[in-house]
Protein backbone atom coordinates (compact mmCIF):
# COMPACT_ATOMS: atom_id res chain seq x y z
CA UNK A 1 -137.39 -27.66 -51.07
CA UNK A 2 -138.51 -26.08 -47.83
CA UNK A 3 -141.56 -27.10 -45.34
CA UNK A 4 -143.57 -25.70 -42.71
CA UNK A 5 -145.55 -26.89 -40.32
CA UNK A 6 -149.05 -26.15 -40.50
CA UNK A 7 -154.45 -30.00 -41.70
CA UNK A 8 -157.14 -33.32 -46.61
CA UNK A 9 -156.49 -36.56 -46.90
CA UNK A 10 -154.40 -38.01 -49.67
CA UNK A 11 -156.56 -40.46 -52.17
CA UNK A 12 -155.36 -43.86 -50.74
CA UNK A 13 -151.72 -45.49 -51.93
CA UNK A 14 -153.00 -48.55 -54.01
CA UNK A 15 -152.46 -51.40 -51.23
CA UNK A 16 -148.99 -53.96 -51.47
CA UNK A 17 -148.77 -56.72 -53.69
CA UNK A 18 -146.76 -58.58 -56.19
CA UNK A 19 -147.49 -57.78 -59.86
CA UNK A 20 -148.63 -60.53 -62.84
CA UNK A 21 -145.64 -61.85 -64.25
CA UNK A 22 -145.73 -61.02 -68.01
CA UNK A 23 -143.74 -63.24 -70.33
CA UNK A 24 -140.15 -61.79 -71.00
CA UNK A 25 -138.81 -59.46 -73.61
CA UNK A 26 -135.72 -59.92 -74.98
CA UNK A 27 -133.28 -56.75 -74.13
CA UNK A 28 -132.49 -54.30 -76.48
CA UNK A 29 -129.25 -53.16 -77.26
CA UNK A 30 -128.16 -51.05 -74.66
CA UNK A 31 -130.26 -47.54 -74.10
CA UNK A 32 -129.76 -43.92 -73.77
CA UNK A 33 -131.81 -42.92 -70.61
CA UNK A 34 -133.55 -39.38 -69.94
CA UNK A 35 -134.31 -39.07 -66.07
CA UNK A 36 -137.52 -36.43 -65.72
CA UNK A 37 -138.26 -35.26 -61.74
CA UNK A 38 -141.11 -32.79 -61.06
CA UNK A 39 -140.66 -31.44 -57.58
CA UNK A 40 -142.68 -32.01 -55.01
CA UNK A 41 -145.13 -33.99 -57.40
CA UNK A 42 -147.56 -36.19 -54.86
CA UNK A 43 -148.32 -39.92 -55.70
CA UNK A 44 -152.36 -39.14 -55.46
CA UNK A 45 -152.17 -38.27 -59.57
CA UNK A 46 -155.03 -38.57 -62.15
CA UNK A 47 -153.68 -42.02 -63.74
CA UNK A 48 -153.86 -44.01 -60.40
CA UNK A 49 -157.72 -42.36 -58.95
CA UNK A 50 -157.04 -38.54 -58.53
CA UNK A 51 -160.74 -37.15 -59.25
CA UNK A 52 -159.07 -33.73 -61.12
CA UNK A 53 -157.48 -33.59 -64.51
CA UNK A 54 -154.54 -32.27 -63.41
CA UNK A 55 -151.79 -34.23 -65.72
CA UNK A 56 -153.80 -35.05 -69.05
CA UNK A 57 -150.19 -35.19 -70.91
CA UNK A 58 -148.55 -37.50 -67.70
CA UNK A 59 -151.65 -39.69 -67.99
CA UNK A 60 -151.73 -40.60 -71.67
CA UNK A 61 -147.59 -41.10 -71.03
CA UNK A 62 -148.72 -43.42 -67.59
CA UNK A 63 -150.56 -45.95 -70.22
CA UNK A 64 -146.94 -46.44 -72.46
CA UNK A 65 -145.02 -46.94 -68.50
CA UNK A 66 -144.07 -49.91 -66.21
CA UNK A 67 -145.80 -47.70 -63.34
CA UNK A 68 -144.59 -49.09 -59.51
CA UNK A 69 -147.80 -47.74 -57.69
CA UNK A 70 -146.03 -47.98 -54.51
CA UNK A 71 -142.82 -46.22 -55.12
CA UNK A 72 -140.75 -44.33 -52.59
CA UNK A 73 -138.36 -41.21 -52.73
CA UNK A 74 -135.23 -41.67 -50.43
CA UNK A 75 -135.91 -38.81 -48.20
CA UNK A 76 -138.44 -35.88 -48.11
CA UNK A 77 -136.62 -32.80 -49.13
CA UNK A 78 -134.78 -32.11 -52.28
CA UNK A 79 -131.69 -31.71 -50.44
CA UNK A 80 -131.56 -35.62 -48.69
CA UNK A 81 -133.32 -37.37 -51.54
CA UNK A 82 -131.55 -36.44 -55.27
CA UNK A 83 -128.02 -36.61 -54.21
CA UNK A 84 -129.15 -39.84 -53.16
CA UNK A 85 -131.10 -40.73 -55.74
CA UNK A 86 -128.14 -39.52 -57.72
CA UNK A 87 -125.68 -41.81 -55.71
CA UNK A 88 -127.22 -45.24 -55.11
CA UNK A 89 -126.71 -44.68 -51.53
CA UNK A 90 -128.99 -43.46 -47.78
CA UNK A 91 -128.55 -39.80 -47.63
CA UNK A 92 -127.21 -40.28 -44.19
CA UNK A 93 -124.33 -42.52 -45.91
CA UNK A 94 -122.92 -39.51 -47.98
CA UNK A 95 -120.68 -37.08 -46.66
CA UNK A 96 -121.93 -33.63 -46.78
CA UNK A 97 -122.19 -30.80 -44.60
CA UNK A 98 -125.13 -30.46 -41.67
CA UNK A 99 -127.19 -27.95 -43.11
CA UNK A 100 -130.74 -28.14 -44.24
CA UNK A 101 -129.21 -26.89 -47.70
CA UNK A 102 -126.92 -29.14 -47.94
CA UNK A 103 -123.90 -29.41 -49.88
CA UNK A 104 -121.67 -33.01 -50.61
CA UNK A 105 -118.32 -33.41 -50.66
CA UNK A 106 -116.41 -34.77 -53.84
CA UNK A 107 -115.45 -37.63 -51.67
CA UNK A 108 -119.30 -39.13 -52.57
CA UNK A 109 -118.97 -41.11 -55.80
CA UNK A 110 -121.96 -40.43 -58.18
CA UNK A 111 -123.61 -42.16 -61.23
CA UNK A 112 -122.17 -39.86 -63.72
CA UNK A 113 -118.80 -40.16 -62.64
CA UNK A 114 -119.26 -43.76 -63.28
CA UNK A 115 -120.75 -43.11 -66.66
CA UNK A 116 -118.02 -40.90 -67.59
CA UNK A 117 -115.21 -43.09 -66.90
CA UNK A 118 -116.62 -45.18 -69.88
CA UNK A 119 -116.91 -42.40 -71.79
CA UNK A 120 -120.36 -41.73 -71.61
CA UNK A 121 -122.15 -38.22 -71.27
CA UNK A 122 -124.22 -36.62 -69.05
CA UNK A 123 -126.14 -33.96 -69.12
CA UNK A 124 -128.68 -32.22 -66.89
CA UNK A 125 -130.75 -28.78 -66.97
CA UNK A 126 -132.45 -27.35 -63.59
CA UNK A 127 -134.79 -24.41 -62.71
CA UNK A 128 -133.71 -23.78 -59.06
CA UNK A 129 -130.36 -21.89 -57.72
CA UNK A 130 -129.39 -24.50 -54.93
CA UNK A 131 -129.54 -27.01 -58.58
CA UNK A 132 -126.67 -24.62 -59.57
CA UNK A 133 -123.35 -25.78 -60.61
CA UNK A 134 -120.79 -26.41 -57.31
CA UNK A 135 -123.51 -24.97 -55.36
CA UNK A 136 -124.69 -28.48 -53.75
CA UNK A 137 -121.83 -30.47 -55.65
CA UNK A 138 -123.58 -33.39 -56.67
CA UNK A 139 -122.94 -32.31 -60.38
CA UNK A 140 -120.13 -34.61 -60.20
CA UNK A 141 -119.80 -35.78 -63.52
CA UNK A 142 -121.69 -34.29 -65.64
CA UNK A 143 -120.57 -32.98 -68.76
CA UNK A 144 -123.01 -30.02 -68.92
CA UNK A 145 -125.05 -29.09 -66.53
CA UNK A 146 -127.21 -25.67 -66.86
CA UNK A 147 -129.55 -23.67 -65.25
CA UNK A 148 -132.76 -21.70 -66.67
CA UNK A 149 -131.74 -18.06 -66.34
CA UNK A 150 -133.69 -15.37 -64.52
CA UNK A 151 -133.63 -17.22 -60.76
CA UNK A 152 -132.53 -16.44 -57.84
CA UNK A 153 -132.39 -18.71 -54.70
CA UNK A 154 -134.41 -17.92 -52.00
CA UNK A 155 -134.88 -20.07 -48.98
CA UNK A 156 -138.24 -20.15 -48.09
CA UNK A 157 -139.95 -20.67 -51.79
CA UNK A 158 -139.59 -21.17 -55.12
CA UNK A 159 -141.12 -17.60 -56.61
CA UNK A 160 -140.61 -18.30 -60.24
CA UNK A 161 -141.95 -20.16 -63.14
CA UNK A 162 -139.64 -21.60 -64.73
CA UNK A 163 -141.22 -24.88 -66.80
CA UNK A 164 -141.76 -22.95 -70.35
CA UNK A 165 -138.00 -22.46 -69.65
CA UNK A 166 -136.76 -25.82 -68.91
CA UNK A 167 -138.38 -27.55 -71.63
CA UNK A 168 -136.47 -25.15 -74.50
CA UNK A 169 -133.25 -25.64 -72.55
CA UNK A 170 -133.93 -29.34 -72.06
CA UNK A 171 -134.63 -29.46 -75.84
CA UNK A 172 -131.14 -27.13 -76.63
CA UNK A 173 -129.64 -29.63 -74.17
CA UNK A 174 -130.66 -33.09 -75.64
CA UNK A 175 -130.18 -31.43 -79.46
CA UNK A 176 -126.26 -30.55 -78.52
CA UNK A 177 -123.61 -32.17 -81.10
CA UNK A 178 -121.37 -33.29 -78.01
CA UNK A 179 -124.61 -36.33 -77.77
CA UNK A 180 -124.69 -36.80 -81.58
CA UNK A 181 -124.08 -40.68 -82.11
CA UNK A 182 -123.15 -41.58 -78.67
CA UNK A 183 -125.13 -43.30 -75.80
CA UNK A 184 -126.35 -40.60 -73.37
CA UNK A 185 -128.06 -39.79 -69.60
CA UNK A 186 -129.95 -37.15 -69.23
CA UNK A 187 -131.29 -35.60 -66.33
CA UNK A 188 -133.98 -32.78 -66.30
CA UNK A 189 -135.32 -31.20 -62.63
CA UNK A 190 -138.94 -29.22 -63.33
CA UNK A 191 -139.93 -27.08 -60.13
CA UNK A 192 -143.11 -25.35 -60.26
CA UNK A 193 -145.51 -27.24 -58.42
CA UNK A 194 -142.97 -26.69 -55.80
CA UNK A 195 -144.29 -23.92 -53.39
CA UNK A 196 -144.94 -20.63 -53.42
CA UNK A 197 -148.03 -22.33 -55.67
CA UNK A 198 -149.25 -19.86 -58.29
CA UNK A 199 -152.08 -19.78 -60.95
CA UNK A 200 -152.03 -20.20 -64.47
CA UNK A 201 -153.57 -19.06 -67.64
CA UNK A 202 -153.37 -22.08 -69.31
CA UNK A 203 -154.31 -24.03 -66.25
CA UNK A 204 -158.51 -24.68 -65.31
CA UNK A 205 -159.97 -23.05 -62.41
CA UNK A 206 -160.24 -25.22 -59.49
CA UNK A 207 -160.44 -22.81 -56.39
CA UNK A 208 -158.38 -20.38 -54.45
CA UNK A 209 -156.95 -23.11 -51.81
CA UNK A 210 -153.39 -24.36 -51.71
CA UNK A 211 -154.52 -27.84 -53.11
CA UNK A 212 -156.77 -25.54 -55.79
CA UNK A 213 -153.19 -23.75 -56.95
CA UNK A 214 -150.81 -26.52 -56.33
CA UNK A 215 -153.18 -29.17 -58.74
CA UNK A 216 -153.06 -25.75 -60.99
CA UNK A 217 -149.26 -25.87 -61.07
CA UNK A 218 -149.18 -29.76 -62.20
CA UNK A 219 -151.35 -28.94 -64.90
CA UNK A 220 -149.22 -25.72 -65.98
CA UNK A 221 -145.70 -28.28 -65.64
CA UNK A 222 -147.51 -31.39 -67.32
CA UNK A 223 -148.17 -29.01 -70.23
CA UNK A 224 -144.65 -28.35 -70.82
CA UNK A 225 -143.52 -31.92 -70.07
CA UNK A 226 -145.39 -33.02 -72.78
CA UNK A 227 -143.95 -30.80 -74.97
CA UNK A 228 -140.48 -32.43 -74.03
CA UNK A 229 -141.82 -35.60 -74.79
CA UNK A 230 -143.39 -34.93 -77.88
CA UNK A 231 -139.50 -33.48 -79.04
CA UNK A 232 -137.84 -36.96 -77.50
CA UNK A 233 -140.69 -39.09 -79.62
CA UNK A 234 -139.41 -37.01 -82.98
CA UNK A 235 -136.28 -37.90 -82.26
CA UNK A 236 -134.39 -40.80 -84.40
CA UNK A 237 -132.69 -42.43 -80.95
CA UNK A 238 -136.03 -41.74 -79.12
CA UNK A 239 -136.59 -46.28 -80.23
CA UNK A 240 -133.42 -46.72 -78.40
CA UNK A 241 -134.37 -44.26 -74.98
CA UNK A 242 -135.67 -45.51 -71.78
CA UNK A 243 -137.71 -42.56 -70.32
CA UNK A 244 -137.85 -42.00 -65.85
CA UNK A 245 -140.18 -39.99 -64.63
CA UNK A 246 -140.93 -39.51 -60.94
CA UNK A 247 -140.50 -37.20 -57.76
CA UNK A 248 -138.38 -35.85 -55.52
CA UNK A 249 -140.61 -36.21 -52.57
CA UNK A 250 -144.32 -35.75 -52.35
CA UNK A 251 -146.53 -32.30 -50.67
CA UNK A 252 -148.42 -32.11 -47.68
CA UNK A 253 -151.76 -30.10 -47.59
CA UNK A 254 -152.53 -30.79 -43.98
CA UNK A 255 -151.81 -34.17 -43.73
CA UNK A 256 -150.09 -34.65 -39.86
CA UNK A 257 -150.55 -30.95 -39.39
CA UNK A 258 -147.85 -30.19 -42.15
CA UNK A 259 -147.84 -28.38 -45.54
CA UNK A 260 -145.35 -28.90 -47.85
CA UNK A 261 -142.35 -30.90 -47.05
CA UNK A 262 -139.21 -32.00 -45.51
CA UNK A 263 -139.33 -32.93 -41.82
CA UNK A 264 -140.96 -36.10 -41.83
CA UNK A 265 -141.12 -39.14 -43.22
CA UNK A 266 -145.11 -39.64 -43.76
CA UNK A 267 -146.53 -41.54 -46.78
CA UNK A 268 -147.74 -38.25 -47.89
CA UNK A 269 -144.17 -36.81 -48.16
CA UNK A 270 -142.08 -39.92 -49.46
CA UNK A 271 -144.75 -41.83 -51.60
CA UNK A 272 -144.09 -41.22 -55.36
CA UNK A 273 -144.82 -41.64 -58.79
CA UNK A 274 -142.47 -43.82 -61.09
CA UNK A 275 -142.87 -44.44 -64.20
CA UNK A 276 -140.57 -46.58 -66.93
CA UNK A 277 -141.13 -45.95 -70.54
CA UNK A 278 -138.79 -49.08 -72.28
CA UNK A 279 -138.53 -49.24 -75.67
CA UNK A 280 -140.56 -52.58 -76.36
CA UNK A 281 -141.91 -53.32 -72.95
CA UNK A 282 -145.55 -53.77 -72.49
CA UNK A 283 -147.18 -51.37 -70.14
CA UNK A 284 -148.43 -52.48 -66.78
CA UNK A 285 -148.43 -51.46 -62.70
CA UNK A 286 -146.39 -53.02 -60.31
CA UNK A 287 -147.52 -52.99 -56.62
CA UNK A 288 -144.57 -54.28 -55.10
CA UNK A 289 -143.28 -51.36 -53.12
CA UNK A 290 -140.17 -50.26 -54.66
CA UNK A 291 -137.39 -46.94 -54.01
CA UNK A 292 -134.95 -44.84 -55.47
CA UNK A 293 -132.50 -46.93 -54.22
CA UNK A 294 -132.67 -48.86 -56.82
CA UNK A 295 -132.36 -46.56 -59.32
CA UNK A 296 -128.97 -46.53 -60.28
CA UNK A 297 -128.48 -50.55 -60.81
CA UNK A 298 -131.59 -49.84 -62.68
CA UNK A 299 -130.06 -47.33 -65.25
CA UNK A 300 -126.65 -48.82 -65.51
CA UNK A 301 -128.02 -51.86 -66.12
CA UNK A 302 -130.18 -50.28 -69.10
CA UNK A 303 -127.48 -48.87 -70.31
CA UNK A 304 -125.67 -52.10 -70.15
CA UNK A 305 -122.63 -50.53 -68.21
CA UNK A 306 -120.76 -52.26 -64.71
CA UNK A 307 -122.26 -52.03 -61.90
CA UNK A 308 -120.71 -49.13 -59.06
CA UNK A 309 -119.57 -50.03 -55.84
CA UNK A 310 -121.03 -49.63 -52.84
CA UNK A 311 -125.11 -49.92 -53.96
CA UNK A 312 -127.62 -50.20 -51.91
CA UNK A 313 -130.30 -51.05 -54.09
CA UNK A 314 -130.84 -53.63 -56.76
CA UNK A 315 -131.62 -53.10 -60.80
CA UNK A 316 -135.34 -53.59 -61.45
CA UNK A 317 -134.68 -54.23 -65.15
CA UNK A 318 -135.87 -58.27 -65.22
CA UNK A 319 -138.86 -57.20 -63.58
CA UNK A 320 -139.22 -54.11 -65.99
CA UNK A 321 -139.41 -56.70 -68.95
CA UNK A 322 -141.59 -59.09 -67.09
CA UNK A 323 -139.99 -60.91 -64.78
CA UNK A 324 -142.21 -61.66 -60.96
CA UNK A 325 -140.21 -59.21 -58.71
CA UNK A 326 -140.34 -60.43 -55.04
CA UNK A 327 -141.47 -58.18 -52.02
CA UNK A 328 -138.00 -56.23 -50.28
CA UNK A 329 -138.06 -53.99 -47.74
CA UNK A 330 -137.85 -50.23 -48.01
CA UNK A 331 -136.23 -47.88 -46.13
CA UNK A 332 -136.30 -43.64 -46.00
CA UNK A 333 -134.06 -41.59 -44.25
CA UNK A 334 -134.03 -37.80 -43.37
CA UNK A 335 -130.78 -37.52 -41.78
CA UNK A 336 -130.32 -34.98 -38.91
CA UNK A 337 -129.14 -31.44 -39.63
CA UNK A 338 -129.56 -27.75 -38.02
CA UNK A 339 -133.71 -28.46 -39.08
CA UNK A 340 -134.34 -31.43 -37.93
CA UNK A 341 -133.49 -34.88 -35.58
CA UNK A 342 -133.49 -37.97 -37.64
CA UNK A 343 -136.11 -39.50 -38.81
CA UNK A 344 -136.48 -43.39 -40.90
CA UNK A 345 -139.11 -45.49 -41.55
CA UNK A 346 -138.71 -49.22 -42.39
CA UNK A 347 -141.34 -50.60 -44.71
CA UNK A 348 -142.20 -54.85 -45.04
CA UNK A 349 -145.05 -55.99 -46.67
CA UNK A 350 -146.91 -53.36 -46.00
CA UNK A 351 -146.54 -52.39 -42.56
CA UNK A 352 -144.41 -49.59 -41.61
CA UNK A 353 -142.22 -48.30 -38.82
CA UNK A 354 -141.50 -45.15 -38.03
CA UNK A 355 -138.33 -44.37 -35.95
CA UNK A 356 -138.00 -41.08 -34.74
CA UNK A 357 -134.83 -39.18 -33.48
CA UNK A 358 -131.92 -41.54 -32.89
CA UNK A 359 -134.88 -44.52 -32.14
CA UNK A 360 -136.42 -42.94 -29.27
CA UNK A 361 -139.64 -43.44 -30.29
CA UNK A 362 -141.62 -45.15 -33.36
CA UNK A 363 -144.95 -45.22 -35.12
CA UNK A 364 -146.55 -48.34 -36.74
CA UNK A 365 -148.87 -48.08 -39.66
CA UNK A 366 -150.68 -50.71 -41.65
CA UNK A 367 -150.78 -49.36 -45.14
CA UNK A 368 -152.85 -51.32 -46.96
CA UNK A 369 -156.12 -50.72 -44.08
CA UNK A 370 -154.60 -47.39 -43.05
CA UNK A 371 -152.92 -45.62 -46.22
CA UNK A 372 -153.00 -41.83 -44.49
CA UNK A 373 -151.06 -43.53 -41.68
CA UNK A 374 -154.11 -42.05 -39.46
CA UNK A 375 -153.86 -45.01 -36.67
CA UNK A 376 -150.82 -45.64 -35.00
CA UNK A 377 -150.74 -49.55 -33.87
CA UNK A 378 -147.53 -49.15 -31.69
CA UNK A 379 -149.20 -49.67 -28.20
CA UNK A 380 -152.26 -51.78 -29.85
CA UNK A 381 -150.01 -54.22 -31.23
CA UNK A 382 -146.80 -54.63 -29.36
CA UNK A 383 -145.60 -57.97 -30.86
CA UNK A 384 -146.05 -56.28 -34.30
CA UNK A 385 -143.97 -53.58 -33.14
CA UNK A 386 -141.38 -55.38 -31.29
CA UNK A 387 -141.06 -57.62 -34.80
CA UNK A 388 -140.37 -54.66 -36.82
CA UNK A 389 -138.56 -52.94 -34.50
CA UNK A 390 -135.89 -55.87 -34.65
CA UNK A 391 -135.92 -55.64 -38.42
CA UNK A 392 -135.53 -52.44 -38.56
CA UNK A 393 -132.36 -52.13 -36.17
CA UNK A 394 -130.88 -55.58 -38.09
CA UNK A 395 -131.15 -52.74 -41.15
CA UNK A 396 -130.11 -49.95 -39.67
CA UNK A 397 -126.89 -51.27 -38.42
CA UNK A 398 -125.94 -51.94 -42.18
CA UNK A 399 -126.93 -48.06 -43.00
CA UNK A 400 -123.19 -46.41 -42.44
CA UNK A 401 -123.01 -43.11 -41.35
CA UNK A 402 -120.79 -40.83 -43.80
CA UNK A 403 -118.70 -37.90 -42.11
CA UNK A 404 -120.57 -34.48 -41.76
CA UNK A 405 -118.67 -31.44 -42.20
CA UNK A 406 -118.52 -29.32 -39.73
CA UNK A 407 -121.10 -30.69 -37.56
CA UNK A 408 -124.78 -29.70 -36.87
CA UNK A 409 -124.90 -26.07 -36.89
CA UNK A 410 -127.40 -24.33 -34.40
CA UNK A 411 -130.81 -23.29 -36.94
CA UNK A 412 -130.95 -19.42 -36.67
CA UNK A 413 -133.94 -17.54 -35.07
């Protein structure tokens, strides 16, 4: 949840392009849906090329998915990206105050107050303080919402472990009488290959570097994420459950001189795994580049509730059940707070923009011939630039800006 600035390259993002159609499924009645996020979980995983066994339990689950192998998280820090991932909306759209931990007002309308109002429940277990109840507000709606005990927040790091807790409350959570019967959401956060990145007993050996105790930590969370999967499979409405699974934001081991996260808006940072498992649906990858964004049309519509005003995104559930999903542009946004100056990117077919502090400056990357974003084509190809430039602004201007509270306070030394 925090970042520093600090140099290996990421395995390369599989390159852009549309995905086979597959003939179509019928729907099912509508489903319960079970989000899963692992913090800080990078795109460069064992399923799509990674050379290490980190995930053996998220790799057998990647053959059952839809997998988008060029999916994008909304911002780079937990703080920008869930509440918006939550909301259906740009972080910079949501009110909220102007502080790298930042907390939204209950004037942002959420998914689960939309599910509630027809009387459906959600529920959602966390293993990090600033997850805690009121503490960043976008709870909104949920009708329980818990965190593992034992942590404390601390602003730098994440010091605990916390997935052998998670799982057991997730399981206490999805077992409750208050979902007996009734369509459900559920949302569950796991945080340990978030930093600081410690070794496990369970976990194999791979070194003593960051990468070496970080690919340690996504073994020691996949382990327990299996074990929440294997309880959801024994379950009788598991045939009637869509399963998420995907990131926050990615990790930086040097990439752009950063580690961790936040502060940027590099592939290495906002580039993703997402994964559908759909009752029914025949596995496959999808290269169209997808976000977040649309993640809310996407579970409302698999729940087969109304859509919520003010989307930004679009449901991916024709394409999820074969339909030919056509290329759309993608945009991330770290809004400014006391941290940091804005930063977006605008992604079409493949080529990116960067746009850095209130579009004083950009970047241009060619993703499918330059996946670390390691040559910048801004002065070697100006039409390109000037193209996406215009794009990007005809965007932008549609990209509100919601009120912040209190304004941008000064960062501390």
């Amino acid at each position: 949840m925090t970042a520093s600035i600090s140099t290996s390259a990421m395995a390369p993002p599989p390159t852009v392009a549309s995905q086979q159609a597959k003939p179509m499924v019928a729907p099912p009645e509508p489903l319960n849906v079970i989000l899963i996020t692992i913090d800080s979980l990078r795109a460069d995983m064992p399923w799509v090329g990674y050379e290490r066994p980190i995930a053996p339990r998220l790799s057998e689950f990647a053959k059952t998915t839809v997998s988008y192998k060029n999916a994008y998280s909304l911002s780079s820090s937990t703080s920008k990206s869930v509440p918006a991932l939550l909301a259906g909306r740009y972080p910079s759209e949501l009110e909220r105050t102007g502080v790298f931990f930042t907390r939204y007002t209950d004037k942002n309308t959420f998914m689960c107050e939309h599910l509630g109002a027809a009387n459906i429940p959600c529920v959602a277990g966390h293993a990090h303080a600033y997850l805690g109840k009121g503490v960043a507000n976008f709870d909104q709606g949920f009708q329980a919402w818990k965190l593992v005990p034992g942590i404390t927040f601390d602003p730098q790091t994440d010091p605990h472990v916390t997935s052998h807790k998670l799982t057991p409350l997730a399981i206490e959570m999805l077992s409750d009488s208050v979902l007996t019967g009734k369509q459900f959401f559920a949302w569950f956060h796991f945080m340990d290959p978030h930093d600081e990145y410690k070794s496990h007993t369970e976990a194999p050996r791979w070194g003593s570097k960051l990468r070496d105790l970080y690919d340690q930590e996504v073994f020691y969370t996949d382990l327990w994420v299996g074990k929440l999967l294997d309880y959801i499979d024994q379950q009788p409405w598991a045939t009637k459950t869509a399963i998420l699974l995907t990131a926050d934001h990615g990790e930086a081991f040097g990439e752009h001189s950063l580690s961790r996260h936040a502060f940027e808006l590099y592939d290495v940072l906002v580039h993703v795994p997402w994964m559908f498992r759909i009752p029914g649906v025949a596995p496959r990858n999808i290269e169209t580049a997808r976000s977040h964004i649309d993640l809310v049309p996407t579970v409302l519509d698999l729940m087969g509730q109304t859509t919520m005003q003010g989307l930004r995104g679009q449901s991916l559930r024709a394409e999820l059940y074969g339909g030919l999903g056509s290329e759309r542009d993608v945009i991330c946004d770290l809004p400014k707070d006391d941290f940091n100056k804005r930063r977006r990117t605008f992604l079409r077919n493949g080529v990116k923009l960067i746009a850095f502090e209130e579009d004083e400056r950009f970047e241009l990357y060619r993703l499918m011939d330059d996946p670390g974003e390691l040559k910048n084509l801004a002065r070697a190809e100006p039409e390109t630039l000037k193209t996406m430039i215009a794009a990007y602004k005809e965007a932008n201007h549609n990209i509100a800006e919601g009120t912040v509270v209190g304004g941008i306070r000064k960062r501390e030394k």
